[in-house]
N, C-alpha and C. Protein backbone atom coordinates (compact mmCIF):
# COMPACT_ATOMS: atom_id res chain seq x y z
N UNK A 1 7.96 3.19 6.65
CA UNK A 1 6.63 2.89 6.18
C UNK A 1 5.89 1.99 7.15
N UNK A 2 6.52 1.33 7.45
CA UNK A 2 5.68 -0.18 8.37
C UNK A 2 5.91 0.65 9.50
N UNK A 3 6.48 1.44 10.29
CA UNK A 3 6.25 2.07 11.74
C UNK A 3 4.52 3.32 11.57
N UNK A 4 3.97 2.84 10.66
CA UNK A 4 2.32 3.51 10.58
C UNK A 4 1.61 2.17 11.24
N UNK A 5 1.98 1.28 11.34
CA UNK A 5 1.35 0.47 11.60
C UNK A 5 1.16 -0.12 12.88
N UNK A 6 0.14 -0.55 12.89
CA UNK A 6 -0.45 -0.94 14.78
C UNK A 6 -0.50 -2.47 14.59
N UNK A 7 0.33 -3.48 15.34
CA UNK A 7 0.05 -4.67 15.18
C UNK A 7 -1.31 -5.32 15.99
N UNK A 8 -1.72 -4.38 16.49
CA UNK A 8 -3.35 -4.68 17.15
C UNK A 8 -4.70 -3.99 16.42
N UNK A 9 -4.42 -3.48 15.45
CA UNK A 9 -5.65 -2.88 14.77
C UNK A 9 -5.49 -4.03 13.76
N UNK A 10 -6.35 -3.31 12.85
CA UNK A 10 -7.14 -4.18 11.74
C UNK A 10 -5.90 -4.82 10.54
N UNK A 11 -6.39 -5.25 9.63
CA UNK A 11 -5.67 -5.96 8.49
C UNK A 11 -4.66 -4.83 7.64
N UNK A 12 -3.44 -4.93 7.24
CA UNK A 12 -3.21 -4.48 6.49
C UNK A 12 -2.68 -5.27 4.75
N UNK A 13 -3.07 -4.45 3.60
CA UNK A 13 -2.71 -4.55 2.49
C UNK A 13 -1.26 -3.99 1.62
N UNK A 14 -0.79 -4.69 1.54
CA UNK A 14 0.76 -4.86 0.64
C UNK A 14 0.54 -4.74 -0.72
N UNK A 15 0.41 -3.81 -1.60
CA UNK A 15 0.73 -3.45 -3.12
C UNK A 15 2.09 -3.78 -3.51
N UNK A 16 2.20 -5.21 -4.34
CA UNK A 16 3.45 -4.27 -4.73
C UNK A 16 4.75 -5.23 -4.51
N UNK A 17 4.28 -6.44 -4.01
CA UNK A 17 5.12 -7.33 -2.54
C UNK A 17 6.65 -7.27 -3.13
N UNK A 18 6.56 -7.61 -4.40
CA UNK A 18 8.43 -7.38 -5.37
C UNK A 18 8.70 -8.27 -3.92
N UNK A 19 10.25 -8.53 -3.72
CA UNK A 19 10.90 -9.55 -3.23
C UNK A 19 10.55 -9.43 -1.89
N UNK A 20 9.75 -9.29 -1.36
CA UNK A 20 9.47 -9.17 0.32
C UNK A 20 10.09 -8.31 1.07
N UNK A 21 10.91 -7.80 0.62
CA UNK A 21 11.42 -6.46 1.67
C UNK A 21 10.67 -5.63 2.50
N UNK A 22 9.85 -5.44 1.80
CA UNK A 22 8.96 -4.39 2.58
C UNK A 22 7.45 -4.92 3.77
N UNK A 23 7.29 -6.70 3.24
CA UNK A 23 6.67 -7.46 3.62
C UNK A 23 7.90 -8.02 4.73
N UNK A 24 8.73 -7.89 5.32
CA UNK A 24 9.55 -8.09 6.35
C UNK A 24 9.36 -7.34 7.45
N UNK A 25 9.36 -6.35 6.92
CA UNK A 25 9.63 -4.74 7.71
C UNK A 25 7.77 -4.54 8.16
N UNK A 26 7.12 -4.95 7.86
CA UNK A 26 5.90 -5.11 8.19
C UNK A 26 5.46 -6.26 9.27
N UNK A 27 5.63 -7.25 8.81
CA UNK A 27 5.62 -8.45 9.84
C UNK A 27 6.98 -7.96 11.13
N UNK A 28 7.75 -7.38 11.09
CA UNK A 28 8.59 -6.94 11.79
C UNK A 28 7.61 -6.22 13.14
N UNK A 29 6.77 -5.68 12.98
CA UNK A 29 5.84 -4.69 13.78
C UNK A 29 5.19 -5.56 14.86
N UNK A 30 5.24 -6.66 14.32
CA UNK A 30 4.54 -7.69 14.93
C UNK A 30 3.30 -7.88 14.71
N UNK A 31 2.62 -7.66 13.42
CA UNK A 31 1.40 -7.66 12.98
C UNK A 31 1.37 -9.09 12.37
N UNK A 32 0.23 -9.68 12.44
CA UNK A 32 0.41 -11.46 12.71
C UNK A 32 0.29 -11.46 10.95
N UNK A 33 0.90 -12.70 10.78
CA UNK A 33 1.20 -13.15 9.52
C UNK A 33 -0.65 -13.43 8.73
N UNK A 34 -1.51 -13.66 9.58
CA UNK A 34 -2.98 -13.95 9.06
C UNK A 34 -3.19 -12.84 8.69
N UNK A 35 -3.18 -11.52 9.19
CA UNK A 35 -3.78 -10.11 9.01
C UNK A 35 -2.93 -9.08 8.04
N UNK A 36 -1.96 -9.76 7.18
CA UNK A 36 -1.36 -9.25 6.69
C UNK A 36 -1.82 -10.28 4.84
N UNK A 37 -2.25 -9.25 3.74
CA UNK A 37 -2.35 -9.79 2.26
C UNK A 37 -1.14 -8.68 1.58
N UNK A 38 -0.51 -9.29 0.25
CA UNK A 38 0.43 -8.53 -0.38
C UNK A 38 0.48 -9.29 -2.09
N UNK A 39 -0.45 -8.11 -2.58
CA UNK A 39 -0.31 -7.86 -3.67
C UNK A 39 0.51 -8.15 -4.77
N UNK A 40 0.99 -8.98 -5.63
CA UNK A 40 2.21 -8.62 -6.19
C UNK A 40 1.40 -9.84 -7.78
N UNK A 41 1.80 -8.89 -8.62
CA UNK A 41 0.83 -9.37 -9.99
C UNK A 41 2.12 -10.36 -11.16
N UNK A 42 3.60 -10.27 -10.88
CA UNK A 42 4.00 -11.07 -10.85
C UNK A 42 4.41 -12.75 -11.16
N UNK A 43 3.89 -13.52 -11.34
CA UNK A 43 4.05 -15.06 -11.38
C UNK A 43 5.17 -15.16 -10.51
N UNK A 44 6.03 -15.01 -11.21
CA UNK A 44 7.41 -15.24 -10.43
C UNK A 44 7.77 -14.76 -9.46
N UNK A 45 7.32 -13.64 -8.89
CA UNK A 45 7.55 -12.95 -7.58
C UNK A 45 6.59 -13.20 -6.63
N UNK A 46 5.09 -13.60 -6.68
CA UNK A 46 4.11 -14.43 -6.38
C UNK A 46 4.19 -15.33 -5.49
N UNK A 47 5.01 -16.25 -6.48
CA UNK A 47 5.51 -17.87 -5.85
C UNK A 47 6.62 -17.53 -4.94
N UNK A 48 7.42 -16.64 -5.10
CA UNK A 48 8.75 -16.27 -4.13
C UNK A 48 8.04 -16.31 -3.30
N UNK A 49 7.17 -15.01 -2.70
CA UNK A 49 6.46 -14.68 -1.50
C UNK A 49 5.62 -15.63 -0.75
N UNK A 50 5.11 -16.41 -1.57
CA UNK A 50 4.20 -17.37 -1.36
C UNK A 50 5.12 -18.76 -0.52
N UNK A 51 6.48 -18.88 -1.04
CA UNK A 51 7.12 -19.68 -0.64
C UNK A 51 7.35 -19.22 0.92
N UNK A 52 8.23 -17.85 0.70
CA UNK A 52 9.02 -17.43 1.92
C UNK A 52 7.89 -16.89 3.20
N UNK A 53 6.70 -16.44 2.75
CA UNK A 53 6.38 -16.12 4.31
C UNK A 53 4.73 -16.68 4.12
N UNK A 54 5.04 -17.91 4.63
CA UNK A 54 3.90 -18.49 5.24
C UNK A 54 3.00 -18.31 5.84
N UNK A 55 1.73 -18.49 5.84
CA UNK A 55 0.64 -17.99 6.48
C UNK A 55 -0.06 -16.13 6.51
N UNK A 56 0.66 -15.72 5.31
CA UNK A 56 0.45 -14.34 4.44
C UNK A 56 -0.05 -14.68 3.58
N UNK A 57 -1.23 -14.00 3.01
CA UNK A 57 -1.89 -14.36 2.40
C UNK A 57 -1.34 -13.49 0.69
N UNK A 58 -0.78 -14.32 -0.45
CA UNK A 58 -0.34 -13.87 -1.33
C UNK A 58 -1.53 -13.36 -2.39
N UNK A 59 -1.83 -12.30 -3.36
CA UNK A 59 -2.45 -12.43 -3.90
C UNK A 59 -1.85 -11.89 -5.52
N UNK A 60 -2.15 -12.87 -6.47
CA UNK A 60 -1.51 -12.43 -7.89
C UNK A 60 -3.14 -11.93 -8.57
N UNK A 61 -3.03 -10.39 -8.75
CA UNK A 61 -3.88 -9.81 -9.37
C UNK A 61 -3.58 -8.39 -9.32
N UNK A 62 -4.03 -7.37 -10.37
CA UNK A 62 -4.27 -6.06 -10.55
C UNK A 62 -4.83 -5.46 -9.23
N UNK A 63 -3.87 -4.38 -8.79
CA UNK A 63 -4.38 -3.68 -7.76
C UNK A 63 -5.27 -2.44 -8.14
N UNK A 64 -5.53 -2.39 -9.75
CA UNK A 64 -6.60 -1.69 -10.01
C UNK A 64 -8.00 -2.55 -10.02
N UNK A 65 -8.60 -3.60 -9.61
CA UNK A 65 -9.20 -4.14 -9.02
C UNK A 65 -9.08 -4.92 -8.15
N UNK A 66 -8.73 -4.77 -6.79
CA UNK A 66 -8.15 -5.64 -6.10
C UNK A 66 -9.23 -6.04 -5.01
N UNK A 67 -9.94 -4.78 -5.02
CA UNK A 67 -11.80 -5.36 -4.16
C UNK A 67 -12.18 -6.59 -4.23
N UNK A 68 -12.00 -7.12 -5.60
CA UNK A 68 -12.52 -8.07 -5.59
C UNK A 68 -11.86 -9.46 -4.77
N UNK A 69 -10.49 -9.62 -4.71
CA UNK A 69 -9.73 -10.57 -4.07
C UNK A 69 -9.72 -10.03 -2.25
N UNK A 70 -9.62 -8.99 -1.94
CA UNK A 70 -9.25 -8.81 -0.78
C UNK A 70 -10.52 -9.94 0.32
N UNK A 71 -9.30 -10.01 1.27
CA UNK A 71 -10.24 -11.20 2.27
C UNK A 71 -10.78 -10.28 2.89
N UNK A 72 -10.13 -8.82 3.76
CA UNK A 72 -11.13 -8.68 4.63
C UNK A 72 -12.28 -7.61 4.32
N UNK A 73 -12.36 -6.99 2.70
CA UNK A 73 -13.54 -6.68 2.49
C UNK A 73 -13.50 -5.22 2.81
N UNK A 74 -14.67 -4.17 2.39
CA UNK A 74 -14.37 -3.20 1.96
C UNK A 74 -14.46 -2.21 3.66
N UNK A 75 -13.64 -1.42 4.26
CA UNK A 75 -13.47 -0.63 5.10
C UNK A 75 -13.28 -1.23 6.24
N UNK A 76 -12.27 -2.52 5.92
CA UNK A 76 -11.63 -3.47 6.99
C UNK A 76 -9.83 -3.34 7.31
N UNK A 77 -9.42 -2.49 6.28
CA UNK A 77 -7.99 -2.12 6.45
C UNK A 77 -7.43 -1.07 7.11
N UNK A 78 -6.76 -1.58 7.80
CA UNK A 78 -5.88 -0.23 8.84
C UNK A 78 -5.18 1.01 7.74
N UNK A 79 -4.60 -0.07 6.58
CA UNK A 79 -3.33 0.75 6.20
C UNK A 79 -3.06 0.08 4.70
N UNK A 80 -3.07 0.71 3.62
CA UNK A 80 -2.86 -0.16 2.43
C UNK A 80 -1.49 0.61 2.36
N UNK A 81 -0.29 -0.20 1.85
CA UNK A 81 1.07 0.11 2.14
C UNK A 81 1.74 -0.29 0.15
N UNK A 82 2.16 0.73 0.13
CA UNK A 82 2.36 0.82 -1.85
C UNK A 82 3.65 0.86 -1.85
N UNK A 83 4.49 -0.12 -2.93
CA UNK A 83 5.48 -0.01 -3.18
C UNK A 83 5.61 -0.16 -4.68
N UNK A 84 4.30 -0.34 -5.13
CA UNK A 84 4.07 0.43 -6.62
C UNK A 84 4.69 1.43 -6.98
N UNK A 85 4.88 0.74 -8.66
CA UNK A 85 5.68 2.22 -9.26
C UNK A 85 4.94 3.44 -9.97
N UNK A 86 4.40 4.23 -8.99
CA UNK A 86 3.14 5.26 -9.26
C UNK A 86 3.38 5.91 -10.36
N UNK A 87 5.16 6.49 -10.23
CA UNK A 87 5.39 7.22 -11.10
C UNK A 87 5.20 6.88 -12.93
N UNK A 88 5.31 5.72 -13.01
CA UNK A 88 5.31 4.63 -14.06
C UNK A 88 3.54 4.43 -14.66
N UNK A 89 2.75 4.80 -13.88
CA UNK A 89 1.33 4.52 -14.48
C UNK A 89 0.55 5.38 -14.52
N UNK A 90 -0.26 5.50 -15.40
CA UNK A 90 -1.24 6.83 -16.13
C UNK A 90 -2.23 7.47 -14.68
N UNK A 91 -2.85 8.69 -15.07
CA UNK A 91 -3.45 9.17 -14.44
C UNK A 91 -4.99 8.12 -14.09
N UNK A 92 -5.39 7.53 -14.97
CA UNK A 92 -6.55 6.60 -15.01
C UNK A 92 -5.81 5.31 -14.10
N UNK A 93 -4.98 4.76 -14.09
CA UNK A 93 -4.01 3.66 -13.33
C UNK A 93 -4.74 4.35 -11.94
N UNK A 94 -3.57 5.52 -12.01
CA UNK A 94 -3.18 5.67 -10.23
C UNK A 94 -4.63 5.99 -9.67
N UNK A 95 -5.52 6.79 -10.07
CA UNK A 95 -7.44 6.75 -9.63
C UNK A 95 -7.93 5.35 -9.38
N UNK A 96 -7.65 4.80 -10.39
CA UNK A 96 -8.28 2.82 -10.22
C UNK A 96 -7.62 2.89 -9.16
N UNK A 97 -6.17 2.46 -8.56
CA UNK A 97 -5.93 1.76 -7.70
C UNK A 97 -6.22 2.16 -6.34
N UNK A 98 -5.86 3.87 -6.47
CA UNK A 98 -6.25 4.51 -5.08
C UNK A 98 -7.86 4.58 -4.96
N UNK A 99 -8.56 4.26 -5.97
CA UNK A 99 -9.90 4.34 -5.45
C UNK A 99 -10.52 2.77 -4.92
N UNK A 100 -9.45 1.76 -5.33
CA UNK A 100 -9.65 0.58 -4.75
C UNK A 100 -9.34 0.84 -3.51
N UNK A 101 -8.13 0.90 -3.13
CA UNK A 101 -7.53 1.09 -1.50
C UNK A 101 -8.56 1.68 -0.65
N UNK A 102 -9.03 2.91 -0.89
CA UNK A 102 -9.88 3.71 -0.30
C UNK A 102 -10.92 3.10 -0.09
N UNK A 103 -11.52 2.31 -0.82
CA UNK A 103 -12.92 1.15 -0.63
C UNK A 103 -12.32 0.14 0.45
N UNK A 104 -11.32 0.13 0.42
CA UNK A 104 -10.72 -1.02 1.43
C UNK A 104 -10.42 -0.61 2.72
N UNK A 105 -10.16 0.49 3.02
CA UNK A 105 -9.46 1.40 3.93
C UNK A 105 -10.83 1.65 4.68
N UNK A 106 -10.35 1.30 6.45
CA UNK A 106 -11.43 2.00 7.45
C UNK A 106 -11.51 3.67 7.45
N UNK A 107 -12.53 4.00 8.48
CA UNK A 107 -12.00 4.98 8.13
C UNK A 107 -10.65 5.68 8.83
N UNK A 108 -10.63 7.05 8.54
CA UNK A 108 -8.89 7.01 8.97
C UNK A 108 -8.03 6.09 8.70
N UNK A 109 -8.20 5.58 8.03
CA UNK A 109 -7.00 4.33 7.42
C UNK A 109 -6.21 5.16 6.52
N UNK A 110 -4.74 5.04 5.89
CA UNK A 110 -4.21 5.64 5.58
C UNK A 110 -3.53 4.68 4.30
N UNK A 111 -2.94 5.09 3.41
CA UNK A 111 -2.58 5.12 2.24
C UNK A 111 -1.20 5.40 2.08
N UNK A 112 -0.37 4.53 2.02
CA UNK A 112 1.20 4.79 2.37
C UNK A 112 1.95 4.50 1.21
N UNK A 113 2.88 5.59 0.30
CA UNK A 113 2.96 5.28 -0.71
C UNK A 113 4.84 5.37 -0.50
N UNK A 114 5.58 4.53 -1.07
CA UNK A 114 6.98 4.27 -1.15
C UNK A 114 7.37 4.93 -2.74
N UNK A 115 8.29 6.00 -2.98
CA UNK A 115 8.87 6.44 -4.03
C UNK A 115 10.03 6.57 -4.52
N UNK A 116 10.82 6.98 -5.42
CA UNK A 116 12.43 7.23 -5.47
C UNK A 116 12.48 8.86 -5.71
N UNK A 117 11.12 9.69 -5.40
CA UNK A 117 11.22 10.94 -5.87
C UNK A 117 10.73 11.54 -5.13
N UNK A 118 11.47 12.78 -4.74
CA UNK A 118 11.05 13.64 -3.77
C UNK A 118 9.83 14.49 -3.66
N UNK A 119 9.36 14.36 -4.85
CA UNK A 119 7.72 14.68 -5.25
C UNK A 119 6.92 13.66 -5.18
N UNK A 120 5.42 13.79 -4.83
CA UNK A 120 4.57 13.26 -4.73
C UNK A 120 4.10 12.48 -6.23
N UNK A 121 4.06 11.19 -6.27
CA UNK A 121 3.84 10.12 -7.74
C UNK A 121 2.59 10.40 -7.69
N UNK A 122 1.93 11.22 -7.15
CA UNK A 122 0.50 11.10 -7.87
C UNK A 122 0.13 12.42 -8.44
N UNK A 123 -0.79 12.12 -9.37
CA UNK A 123 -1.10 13.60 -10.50
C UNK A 123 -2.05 14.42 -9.60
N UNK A 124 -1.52 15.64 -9.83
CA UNK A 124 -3.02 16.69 -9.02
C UNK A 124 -4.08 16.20 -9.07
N UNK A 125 -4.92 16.08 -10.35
CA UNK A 125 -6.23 15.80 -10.62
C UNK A 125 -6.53 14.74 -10.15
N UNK A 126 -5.70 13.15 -9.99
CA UNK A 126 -6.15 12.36 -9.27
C UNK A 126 -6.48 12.82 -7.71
N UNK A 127 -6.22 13.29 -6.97
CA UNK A 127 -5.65 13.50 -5.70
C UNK A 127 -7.12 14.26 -5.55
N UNK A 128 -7.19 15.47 -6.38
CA UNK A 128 -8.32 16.72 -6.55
C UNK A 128 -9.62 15.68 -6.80
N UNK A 129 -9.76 15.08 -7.88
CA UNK A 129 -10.74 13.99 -7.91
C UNK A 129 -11.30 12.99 -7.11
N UNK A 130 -10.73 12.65 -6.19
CA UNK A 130 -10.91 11.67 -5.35
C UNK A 130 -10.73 12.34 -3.67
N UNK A 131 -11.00 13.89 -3.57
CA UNK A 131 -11.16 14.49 -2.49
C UNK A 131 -10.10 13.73 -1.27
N UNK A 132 -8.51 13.34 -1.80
CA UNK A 132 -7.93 13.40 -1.17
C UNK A 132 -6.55 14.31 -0.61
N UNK A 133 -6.24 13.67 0.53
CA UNK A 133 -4.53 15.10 0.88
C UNK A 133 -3.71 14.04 1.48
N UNK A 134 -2.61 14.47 0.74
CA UNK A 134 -1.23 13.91 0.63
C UNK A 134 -0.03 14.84 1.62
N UNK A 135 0.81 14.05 2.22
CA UNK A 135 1.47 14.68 2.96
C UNK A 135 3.03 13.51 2.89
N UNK A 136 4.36 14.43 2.75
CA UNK A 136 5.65 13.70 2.95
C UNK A 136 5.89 13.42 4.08
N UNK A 137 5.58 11.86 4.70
CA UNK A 137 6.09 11.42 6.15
C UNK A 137 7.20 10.87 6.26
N UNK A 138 8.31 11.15 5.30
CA UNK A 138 9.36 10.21 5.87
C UNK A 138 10.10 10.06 4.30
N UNK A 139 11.69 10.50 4.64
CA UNK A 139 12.93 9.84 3.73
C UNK A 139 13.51 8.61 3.97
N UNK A 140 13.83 7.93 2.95
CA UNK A 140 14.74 6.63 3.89
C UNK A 140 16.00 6.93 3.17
N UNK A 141 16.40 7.06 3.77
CA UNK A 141 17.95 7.54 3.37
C UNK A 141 18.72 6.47 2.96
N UNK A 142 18.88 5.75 3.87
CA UNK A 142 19.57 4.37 3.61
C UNK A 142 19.42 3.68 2.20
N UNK A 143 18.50 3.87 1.90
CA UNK A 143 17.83 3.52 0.50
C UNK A 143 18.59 4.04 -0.77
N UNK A 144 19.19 3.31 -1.78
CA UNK A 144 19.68 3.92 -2.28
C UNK A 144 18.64 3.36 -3.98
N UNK A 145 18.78 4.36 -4.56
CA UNK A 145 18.65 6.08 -4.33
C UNK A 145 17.93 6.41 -3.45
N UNK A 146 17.96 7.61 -2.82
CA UNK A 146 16.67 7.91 -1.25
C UNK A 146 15.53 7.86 -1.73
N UNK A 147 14.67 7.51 -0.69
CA UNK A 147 13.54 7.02 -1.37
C UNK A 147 12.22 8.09 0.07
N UNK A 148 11.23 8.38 -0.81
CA UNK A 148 10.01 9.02 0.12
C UNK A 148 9.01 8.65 0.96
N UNK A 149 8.66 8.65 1.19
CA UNK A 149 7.35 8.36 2.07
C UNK A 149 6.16 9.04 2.06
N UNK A 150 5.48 8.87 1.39
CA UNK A 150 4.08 9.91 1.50
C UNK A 150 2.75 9.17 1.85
N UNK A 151 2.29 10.04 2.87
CA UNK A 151 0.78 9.20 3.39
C UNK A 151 -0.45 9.82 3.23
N UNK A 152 -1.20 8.94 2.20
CA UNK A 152 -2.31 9.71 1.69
C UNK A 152 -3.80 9.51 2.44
N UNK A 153 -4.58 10.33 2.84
CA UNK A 153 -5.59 10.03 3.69
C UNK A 153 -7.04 11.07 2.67
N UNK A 154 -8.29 10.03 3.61
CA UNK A 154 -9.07 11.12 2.96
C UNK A 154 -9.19 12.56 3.54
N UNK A 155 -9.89 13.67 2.33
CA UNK A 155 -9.60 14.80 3.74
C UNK A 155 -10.51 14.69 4.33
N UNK A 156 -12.09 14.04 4.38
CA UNK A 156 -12.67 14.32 5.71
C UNK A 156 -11.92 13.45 6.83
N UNK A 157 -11.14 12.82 6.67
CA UNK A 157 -9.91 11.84 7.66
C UNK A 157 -9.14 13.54 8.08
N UNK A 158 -8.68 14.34 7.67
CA UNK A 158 -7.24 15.33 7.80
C UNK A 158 -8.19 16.61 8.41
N UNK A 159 -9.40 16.63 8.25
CA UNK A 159 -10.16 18.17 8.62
C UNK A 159 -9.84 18.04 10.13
């Protein structure tokens, strides 16, 4: 998931932060700890993150409105990176959040979603509704259970 990422382009957004794992593997890229925010709604997982990686900007709030907290503002993100549990939230959920990201997202910015299922967590109609295309970039095997990779872009981004 974090090898989408350019540590010289723009900001990226973390859905999702759960124990920093995936906020490792990101700062790993060498994308500076300022240009990196991560999501995680939490209390308790919040303060973890908030403790362990310094100078990341933590944010405890709904990533079905998350416009409103983001620092760098709407079509300033390289890459919003999901480790949300898609499969777990309604068709009205997964539209809110991906239609937040997408307000956040430059263009060609991409939409990177982490799963435990070899199908795509998002419902047709969201996807059809929001004139986007989804594509499987990547298994992690290592992952147990294996886990997917799918990167969602807009299609005038894929034409």
């Amino acid at each position: 998931m974090a090898a989408q990422i350019d540590p010289n382009a723009g900001p990226v957004l973390e859905l999702g932060g759960g124990t920093g794992a995936l906020t490792r593997e990101i700062l790993a890229t060498g994308l500076p700890r300022d240009r990196l925010e991560v999501v995680e709604i939490n209390q308790q997982l919040a303060r973890e993150l908030h403790a362990g990686f310094h100078g990341v900007r933590i944010i405890q709030h709904p990533a079905e409105s998350i416009c409103e907290q983001a620092a760098g503002g709407e079509g300033a993100y390289q890459a919003v990176i999901s480790g949300l549990p898609m499969l777990a939230f309604t068709p009205v959920q997964q539209e809110a959040i991906l239609s937040e990201a997408f307000r956040l997202l430059a263009p060609g910015g991409a939409f990177i979603q982490f799963t435990y299922s070899p199908r795509s967590p998002f419902r047709r109609p969201v996807i059809q509704n929001l004139d986007l295309r989804i594509e499987r970039i990547g298994t992690i095997l290592r992952n147990v259970p294996p886990a997917t990779v799918f990167g969602v872009r807009r299609a005038a981004d894929t034409d």
